[in-house]
C-alpha atoms as a PDB file:
ATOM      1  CA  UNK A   1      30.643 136.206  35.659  1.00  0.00           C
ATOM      2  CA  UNK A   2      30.469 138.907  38.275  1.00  0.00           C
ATOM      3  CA  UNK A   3      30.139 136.958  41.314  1.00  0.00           C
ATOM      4  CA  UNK A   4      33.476 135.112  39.900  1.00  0.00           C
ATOM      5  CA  UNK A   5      35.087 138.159  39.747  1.00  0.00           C
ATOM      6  CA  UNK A   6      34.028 139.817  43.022  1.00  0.00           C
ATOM      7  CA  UNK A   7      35.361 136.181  44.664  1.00  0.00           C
ATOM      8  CA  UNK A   8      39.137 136.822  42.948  1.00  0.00           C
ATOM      9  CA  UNK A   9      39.419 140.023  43.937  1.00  0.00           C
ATOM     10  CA  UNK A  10      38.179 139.378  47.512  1.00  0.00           C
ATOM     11  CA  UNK A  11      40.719 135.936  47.603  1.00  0.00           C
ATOM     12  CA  UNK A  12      42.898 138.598  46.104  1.00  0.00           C
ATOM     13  CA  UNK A  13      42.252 141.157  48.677  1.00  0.00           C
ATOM     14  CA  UNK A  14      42.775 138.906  51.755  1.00  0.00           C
ATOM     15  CA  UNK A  15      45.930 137.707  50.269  1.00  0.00           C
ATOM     16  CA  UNK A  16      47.410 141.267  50.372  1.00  0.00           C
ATOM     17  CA  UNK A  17      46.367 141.664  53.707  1.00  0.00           C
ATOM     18  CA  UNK A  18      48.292 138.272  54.830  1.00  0.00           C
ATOM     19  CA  UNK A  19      51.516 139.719  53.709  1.00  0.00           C
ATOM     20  CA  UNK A  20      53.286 142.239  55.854  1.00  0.00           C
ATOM     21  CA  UNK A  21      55.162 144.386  53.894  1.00  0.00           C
ATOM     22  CA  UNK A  22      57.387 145.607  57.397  1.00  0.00           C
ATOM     23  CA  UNK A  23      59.091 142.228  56.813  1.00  0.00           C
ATOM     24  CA  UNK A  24      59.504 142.178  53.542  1.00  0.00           C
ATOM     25  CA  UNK A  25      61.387 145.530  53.267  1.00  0.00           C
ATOM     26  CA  UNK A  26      63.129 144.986  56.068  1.00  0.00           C
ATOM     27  CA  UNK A  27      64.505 142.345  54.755  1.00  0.00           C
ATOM     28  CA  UNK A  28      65.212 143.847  51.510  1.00  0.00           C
ATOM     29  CA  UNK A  29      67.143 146.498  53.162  1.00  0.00           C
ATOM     30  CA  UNK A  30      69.337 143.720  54.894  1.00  0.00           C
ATOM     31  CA  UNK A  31      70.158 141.884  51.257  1.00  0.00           C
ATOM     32  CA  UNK A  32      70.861 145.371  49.765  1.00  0.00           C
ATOM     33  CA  UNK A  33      73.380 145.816  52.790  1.00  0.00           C
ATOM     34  CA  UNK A  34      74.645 142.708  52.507  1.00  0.00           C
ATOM     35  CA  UNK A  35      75.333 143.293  49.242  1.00  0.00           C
ATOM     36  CA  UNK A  36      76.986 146.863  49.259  1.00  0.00           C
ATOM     37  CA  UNK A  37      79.140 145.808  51.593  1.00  0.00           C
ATOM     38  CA  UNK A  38      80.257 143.012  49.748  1.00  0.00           C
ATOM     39  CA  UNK A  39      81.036 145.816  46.591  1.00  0.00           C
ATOM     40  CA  UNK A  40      82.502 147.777  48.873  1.00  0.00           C
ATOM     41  CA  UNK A  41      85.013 144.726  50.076  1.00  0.00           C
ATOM     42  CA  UNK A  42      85.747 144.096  45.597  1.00  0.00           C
ATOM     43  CA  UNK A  43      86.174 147.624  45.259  1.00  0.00           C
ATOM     44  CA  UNK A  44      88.904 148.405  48.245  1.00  0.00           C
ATOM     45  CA  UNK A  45      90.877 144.812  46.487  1.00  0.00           C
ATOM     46  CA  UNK A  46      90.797 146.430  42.995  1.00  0.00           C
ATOM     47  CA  UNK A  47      92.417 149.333  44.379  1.00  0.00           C
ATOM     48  CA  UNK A  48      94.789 148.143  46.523  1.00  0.00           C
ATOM     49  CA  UNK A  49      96.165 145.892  43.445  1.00  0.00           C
ATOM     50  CA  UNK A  50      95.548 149.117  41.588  1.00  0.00           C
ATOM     51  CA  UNK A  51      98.350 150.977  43.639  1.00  0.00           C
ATOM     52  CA  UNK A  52     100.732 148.090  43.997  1.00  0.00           C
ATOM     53  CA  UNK A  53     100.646 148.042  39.781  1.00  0.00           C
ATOM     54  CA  UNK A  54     100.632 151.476  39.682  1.00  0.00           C
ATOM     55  CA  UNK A  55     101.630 154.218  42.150  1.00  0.00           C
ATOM     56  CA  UNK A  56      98.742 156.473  40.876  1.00  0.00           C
ATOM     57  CA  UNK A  57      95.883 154.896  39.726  1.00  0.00           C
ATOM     58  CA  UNK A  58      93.357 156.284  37.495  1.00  0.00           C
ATOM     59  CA  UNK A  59      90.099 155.257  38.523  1.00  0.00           C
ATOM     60  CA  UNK A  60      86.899 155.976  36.259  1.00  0.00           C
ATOM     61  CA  UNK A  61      83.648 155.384  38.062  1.00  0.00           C
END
């Protein structure tokens, strides 16, 4: 039972060293921009519709 285990966490172990986390936050970062900006983009439409309804809006965030 020990030799199975030591052979999963080794498999494990070089698994972890195949993936390069660099890319994978970098690319994180780039959806989590992507996505911001795209809130950003809803939020300036709300308000704009906002102020044509309303001269003053009251916004609650």
């Amino acid at each position: 039972m020990k030799k199975r285990t030591v052979l999963v966490k080794s498999s494990f172990s070089n698994y972890l060293k195949g993936i390069n986390l660099d890319d994978a936050k970098q690319n994180y970062k780039e959806e989590m921009q992507e996505v911001l900006l795209e809130l950003k983009i809803k939020t300036s439409m709300l308000l704009k519709k906002l102020r044509k309804e309303n001269k003053k809006p009251k916004v609650e965030f």
